[in-house]
Each structure stands twice: as C-alpha cells, then as structure tokens.
Protein backbone atom coordinates (compact mmCIF):
# COMPACT_ATOMS: atom_id res chain seq x y z
CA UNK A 1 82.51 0.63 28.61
CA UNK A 2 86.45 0.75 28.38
CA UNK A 3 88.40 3.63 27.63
CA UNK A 4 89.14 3.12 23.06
CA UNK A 5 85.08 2.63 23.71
CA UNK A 6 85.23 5.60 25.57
CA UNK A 7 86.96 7.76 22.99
CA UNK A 8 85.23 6.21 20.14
CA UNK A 9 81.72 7.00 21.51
CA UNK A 10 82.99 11.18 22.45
CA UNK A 11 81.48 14.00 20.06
CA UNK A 12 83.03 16.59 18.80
CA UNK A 13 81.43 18.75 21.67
CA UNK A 14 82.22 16.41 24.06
CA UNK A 15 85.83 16.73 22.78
CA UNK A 16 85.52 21.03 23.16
CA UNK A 17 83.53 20.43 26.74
CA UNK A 18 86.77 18.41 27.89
CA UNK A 19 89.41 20.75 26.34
CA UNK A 20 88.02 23.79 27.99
CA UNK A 21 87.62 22.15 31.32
CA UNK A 22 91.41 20.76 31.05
CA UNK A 23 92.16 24.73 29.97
CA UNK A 24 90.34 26.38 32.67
CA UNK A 25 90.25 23.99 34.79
CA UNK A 26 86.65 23.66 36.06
CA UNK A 27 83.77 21.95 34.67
CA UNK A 28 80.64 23.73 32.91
CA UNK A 29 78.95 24.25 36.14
CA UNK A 30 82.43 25.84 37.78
CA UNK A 31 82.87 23.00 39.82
CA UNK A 32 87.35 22.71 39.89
CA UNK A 33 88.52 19.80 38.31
CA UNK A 34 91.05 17.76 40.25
CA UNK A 35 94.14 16.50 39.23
CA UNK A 36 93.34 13.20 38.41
CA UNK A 37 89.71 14.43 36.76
CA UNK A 38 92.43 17.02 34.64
CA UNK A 39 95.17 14.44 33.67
CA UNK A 40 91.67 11.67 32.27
CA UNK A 41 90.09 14.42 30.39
CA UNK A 42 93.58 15.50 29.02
CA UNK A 43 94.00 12.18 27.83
CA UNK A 44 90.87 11.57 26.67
CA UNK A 45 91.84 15.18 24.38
CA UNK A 46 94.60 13.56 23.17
CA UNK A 47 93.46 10.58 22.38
CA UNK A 48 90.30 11.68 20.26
CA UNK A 49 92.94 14.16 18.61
CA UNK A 50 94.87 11.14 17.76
CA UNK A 51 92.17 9.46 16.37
CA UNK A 52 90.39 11.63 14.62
CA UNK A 53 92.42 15.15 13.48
CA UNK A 54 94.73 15.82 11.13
CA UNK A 55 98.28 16.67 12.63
CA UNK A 56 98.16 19.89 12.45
CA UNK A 57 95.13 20.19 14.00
CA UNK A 58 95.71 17.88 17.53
CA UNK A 59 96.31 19.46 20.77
CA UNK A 60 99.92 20.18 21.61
CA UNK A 61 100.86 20.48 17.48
CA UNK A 62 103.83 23.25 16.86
CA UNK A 63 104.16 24.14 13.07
CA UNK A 64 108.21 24.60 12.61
CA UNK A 65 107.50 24.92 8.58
CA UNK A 66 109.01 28.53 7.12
CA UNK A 67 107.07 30.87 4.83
CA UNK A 68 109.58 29.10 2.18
CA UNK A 69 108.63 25.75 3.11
CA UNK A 70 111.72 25.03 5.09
CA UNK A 71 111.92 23.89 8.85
CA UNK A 72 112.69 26.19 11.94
CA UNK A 73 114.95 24.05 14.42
CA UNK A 74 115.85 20.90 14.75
CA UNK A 75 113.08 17.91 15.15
CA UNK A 76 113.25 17.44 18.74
CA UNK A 77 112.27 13.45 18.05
CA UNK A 78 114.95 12.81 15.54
CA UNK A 79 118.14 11.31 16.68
CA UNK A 80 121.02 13.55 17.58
CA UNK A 81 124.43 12.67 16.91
CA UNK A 82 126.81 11.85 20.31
CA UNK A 83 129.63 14.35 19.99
CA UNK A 84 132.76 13.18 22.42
CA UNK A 85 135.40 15.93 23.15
CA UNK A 86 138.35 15.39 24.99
C-alpha cells in the first residue's frame, strides 16, 4: 500500500485517532510519539483534510472574514508589491 492509498483507505476516526496523537503527542495506549511518527501522522492529517473537508474545516484553516463580510489583514499568499526607497 502507498501513501494516496494510504489516505484514501483512513476513516474518519482514523483521521481523529491521528490528530489527537499529533496534538498530544502520544498514541491511545500513551506510548510518546516520535518525531518522525508526529511529522507522518501530521501529514497524513493534512492530507485527508485536503482531500476530503471543506476549507474551512482542514487543520491549520484561519477565518480572516469580518462580521461584515470583509477581510482582516492582508492574504499572506498573495503577492506583495516590492517598495524601493532610497
């Protein structure tokens, strides 16, 4: 089995097992996670969120919208002018 495999096959409480053990860092039994075991399972989250959630719904998702509908800030991927002072 190969990793898309991987993520197509995971459940959604397979996908809640993972996110808490990335969050508390230890698996159901309380056994610690290690830092490779955390950064697969983090993006195995990610990828399933990807996949299958809405946007505003995925792991890592910051609403910016205003009561009024407007944006707070600037969209951090959008390209910023280059401003040259001299």
């Amino acid at each position: 089995m190969n990793y898309e495999q991987l993520i197509e096959a995971m459940t959604p409480d397979m996908h809640r097992s993972l996110k808490l053990a990335v969050e508390i860092g230890k698996w159901p039994n309380g056994e610690r996670l290690s830092e490779e075991q955390r950064t697969l399972c983090l993006r195995a989250v990610i990828a399933y969120d990807q996949s299958r959630l809405p946007e505003s719904e995925r792991t890592g998702f910051i609403d910016r919208t205003r009561p009024d509908g407007a944006q707070h800030g600037t969209d951090p991927l959008k390209p910023q002018p280059l401003k040259i002072l001299n």
